[in-house]
Protein backbone atom coordinates (compact mmCIF):
# COMPACT_ATOMS: atom_id res chain seq x y z
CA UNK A 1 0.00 0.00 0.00
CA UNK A 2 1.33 3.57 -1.04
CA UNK A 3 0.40 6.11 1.83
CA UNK A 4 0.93 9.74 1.40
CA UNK A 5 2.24 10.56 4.63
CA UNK A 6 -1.25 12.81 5.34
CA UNK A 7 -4.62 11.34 4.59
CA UNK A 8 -8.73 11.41 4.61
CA UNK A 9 -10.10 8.27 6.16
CA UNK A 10 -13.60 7.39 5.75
CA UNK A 11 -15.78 4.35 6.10
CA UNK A 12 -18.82 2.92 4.76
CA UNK A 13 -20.57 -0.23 5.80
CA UNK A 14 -23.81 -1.20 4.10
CA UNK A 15 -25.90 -4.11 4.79
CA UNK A 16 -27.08 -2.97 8.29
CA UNK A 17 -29.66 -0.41 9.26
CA UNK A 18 -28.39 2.83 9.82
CA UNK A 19 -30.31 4.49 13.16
CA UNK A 20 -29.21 7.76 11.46
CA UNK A 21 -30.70 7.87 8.35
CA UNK A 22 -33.81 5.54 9.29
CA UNK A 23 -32.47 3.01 6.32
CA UNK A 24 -30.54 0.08 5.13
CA UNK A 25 -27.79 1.52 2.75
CA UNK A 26 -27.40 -0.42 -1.00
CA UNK A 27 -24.23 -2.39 -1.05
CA UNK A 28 -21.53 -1.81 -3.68
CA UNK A 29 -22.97 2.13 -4.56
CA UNK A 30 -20.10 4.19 -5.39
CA UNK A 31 -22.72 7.30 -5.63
CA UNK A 32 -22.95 7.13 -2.06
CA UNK A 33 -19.22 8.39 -1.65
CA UNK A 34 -18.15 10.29 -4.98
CA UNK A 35 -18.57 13.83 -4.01
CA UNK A 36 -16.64 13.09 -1.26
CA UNK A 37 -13.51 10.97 -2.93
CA UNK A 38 -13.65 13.45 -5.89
CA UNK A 39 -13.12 16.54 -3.65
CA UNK A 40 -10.16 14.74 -1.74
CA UNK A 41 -8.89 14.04 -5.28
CA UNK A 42 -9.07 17.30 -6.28
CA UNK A 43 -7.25 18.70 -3.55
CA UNK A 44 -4.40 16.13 -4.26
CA UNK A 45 -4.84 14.35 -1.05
CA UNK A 46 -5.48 10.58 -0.58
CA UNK A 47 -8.47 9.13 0.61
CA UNK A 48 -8.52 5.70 2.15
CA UNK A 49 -11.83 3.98 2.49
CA UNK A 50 -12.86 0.90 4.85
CA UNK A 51 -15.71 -0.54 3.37
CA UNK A 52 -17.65 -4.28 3.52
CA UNK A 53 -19.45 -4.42 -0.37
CA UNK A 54 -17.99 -3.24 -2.82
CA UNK A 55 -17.27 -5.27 -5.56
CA UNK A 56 -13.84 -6.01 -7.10
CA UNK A 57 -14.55 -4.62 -9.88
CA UNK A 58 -16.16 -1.28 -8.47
CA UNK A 59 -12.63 -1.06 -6.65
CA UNK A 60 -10.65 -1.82 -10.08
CA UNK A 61 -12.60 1.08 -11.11
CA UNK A 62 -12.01 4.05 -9.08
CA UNK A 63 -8.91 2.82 -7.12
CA UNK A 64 -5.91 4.79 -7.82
CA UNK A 65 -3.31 7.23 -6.26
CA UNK A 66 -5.64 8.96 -4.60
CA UNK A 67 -7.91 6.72 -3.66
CA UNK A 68 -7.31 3.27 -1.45
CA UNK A 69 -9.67 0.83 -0.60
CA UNK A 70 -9.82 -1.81 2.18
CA UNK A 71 -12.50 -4.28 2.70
CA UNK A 72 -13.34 -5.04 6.37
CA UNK A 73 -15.50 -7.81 7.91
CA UNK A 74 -18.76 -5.97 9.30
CA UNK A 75 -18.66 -6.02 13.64
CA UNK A 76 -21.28 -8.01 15.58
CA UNK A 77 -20.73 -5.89 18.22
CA UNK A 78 -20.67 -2.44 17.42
CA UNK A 79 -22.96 -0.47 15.28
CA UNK A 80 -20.64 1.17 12.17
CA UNK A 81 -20.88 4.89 13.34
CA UNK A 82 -18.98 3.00 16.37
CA UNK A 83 -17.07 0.59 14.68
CA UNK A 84 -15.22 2.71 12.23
CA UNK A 85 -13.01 3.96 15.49
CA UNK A 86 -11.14 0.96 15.54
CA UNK A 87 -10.63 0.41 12.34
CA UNK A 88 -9.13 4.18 12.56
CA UNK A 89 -6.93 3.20 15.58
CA UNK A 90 -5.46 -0.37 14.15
CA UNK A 91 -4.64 1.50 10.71
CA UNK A 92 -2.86 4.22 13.06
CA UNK A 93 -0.81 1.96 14.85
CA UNK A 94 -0.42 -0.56 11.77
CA UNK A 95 1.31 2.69 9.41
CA UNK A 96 2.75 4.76 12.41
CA UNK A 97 5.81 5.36 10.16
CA UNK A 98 4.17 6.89 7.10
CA UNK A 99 1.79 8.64 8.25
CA UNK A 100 2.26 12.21 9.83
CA UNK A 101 -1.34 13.98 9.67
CA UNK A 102 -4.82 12.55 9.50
CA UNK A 103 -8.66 13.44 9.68
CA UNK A 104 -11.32 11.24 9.48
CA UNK A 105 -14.37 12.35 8.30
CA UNK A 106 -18.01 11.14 7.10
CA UNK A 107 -18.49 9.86 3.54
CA UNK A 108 -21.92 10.59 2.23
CA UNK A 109 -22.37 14.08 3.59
CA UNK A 110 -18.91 15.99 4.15
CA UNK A 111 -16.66 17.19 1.25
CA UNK A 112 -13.36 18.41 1.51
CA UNK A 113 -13.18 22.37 0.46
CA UNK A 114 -9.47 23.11 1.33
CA UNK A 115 -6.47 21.17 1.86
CA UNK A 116 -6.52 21.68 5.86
CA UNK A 117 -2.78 20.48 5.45
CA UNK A 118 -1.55 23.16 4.01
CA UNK A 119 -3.37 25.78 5.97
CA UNK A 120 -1.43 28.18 8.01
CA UNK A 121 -3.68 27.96 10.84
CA UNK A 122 -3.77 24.52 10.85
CA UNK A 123 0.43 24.44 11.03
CA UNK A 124 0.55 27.13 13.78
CA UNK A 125 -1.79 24.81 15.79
CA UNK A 126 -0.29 21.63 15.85
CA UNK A 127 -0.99 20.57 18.99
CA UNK A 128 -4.93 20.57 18.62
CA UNK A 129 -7.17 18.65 17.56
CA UNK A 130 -10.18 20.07 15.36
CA UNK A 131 -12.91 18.73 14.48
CA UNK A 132 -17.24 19.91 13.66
CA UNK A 133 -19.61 21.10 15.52
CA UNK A 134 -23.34 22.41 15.40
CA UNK A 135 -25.29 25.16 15.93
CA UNK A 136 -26.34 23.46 19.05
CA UNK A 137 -25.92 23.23 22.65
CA UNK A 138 -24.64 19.84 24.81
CA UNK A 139 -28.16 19.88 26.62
CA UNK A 140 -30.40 19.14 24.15
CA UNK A 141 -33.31 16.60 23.35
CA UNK A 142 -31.46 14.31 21.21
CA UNK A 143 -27.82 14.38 22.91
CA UNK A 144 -30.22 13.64 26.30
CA UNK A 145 -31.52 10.99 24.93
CA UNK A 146 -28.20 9.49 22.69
CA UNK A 147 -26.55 9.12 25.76
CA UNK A 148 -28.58 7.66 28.18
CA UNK A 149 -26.66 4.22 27.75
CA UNK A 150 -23.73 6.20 28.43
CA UNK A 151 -24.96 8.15 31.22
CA UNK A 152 -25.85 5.00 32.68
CA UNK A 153 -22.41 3.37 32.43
CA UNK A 154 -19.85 5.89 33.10
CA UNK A 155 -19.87 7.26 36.84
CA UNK A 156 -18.39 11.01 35.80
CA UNK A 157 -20.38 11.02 32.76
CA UNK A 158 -23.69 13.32 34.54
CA UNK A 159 -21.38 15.49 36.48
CA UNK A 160 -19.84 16.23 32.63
CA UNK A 161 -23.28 16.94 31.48
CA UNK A 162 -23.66 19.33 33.98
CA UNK A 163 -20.31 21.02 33.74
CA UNK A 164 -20.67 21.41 29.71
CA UNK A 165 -24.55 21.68 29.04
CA UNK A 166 -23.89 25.26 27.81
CA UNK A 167 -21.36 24.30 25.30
CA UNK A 168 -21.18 23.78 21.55
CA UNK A 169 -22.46 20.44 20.46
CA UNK A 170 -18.92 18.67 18.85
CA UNK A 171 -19.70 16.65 15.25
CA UNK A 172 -18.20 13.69 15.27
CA UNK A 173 -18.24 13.63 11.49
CA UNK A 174 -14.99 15.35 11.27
CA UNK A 175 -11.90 15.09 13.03
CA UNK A 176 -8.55 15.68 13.08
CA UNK A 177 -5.17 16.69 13.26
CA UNK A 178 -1.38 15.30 14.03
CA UNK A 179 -0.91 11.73 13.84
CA UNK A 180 0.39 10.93 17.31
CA UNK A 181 -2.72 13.17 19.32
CA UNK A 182 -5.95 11.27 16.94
CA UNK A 183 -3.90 7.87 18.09
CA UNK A 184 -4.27 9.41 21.53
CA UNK A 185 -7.25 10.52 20.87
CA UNK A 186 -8.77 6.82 19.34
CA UNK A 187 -7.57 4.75 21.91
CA UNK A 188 -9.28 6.68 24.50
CA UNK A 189 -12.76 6.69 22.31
CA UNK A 190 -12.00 3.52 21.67
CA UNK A 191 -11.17 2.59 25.51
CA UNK A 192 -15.04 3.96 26.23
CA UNK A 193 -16.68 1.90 23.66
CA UNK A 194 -14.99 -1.23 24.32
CA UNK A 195 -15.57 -0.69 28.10
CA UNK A 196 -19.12 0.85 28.26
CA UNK A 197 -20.82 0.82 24.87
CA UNK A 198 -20.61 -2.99 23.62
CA UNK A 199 -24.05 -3.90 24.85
CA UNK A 200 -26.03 -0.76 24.02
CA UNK A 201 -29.27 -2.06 23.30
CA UNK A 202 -31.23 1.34 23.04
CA UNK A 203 -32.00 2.64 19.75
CA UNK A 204 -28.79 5.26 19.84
CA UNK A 205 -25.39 4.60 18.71
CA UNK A 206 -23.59 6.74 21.40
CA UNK A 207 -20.69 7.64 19.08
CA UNK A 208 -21.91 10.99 19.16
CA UNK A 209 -22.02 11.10 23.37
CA UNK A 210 -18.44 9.20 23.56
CA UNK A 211 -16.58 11.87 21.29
CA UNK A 212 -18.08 14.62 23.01
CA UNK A 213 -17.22 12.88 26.10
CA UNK A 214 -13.79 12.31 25.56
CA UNK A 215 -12.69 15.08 23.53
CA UNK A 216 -14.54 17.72 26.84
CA UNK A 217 -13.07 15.42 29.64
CA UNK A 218 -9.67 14.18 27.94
CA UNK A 219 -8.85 17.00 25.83
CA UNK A 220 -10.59 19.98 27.09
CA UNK A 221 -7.34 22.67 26.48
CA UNK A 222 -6.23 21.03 23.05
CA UNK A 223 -9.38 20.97 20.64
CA UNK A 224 -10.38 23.67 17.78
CA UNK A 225 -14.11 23.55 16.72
CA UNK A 226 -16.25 25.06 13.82
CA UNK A 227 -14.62 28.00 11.54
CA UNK A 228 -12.48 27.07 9.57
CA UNK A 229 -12.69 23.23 9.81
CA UNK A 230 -16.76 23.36 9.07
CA UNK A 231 -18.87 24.89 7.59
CA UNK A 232 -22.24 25.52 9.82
CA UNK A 233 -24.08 22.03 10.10
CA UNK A 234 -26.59 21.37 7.89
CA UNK A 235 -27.16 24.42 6.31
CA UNK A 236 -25.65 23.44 3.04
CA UNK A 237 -23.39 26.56 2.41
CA UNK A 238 -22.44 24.85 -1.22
CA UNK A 239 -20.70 28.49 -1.96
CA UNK A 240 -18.83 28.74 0.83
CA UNK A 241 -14.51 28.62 0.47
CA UNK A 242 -13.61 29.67 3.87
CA UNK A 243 -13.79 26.09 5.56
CA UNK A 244 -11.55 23.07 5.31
CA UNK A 245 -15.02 20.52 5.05
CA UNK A 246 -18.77 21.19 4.40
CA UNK A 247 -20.74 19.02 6.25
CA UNK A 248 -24.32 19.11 4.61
């Protein structure tokens, strides 16, 4: 496999209903993540994708410099929006020497608007994460209610609410930064899920409560959020140039 030493990862598994989008996603349908591979190509970055249907020849197809596949068995025990965290940690720790910068970011609705790389502001901050956000508070009906499971598992995780109800909602669709903080980062996300989150049987995922979790408890002084990594959250700015990603 030929890394670039800074690179988009992205995920899509299909074949299991997505709590999300109310709907079972079609296997082996490239639509599903061309905006998103073409804008990483554009920019001249790579864009590696973990994915469990598409066909060999869909992958003969668009595979090339700037794009990598690699097929992945689907996870019995987490849900994809959770399961994509590991795959993000192993490939970390399995291509710690090539690799130097990384986000991760959604497939189907985020597209890359400028190379965050090569951004000044990104440089001068090097020791930050950044990631999305929304034009939305912590304490709100649908966070509540994502991360009940959660709140019921981790002993801090109320007192957290509490402390951070007034704060920006964090997206979990994009994220990241320098590779050794995201490998920091991962295995503490990952550490919650594996710990708290592998017998969630309520009809939320809880990625959303874990990042927002660990990123507000772990990594409270060290994380940048909205302008310029994202554009405002589903507002589909399509003319916008001012942000690294547009997420709807």
């Amino acid at each position: 496999m030929k890394l670039q030493s800074k690179v988009i990862l992205g995920s899509l598994i299909t074949g299991v209903y997505d709590v999300n989008r109310n709907e079972t996603l079609q296997e082996d349908d490239f639509k599903l993540v061309n905006e998103w591979v073409n804008s990483i190509k554009n920019a001249g970055l790579q864009a590696v994708l973990f994915h469990n249907s598409f066909s060999v020849a869909t992958q003969q197809k668009f595979e090339n410099d700037n794009l990598i596949f690699i097929k992945v068995e689907n996870s019995e025990k987490y849900n994809p929006n959770v399961f994509r965290y590991f795959l993000y940690l192993d490939f970390l720790k399995k291509y710690y020497s090539q690799i130097t910068d990384v986000f991760v970011t959604d497939v189907s609705d985020v597209v890359l608007v400028n190379n965050p790389f090569e951004d000044l502001f990104y440089i001068q901050n090097s020791n930050f994460i950044f990631c999305g956000d929304e034009p939305e508070i912590l304490n709100n009906v649908w966070m509540n209610a994502h991360s009940t499971h959660l709140r019921n598992q981790i002993s801090d995780f109320e007192s957290y609410e509490q402390l951070n109800e007034n704060q920006i909602l964090l997206n979990c669709g994009i994220i990241g930064g320098k590779y050794m903080l995201m490998l920091s980062f991962f295995e503490q996300l990952c550490k919650i899920h594996q710990t708290y989150n592998q017998h969630n049987n309520t009809a939320y995922t809880g990625d959303m409560g874990a990042f927002n979790y660990v990123l507000r408890t772990q990594f409270n002084q060290q994380f940048i959020h909205g302008k310029p990594v994202n554009t405002v959250f589903k507002e589909y700015e399509t003319e916008r140039k001012d942000c690294w990603f547009r997420h709807k």
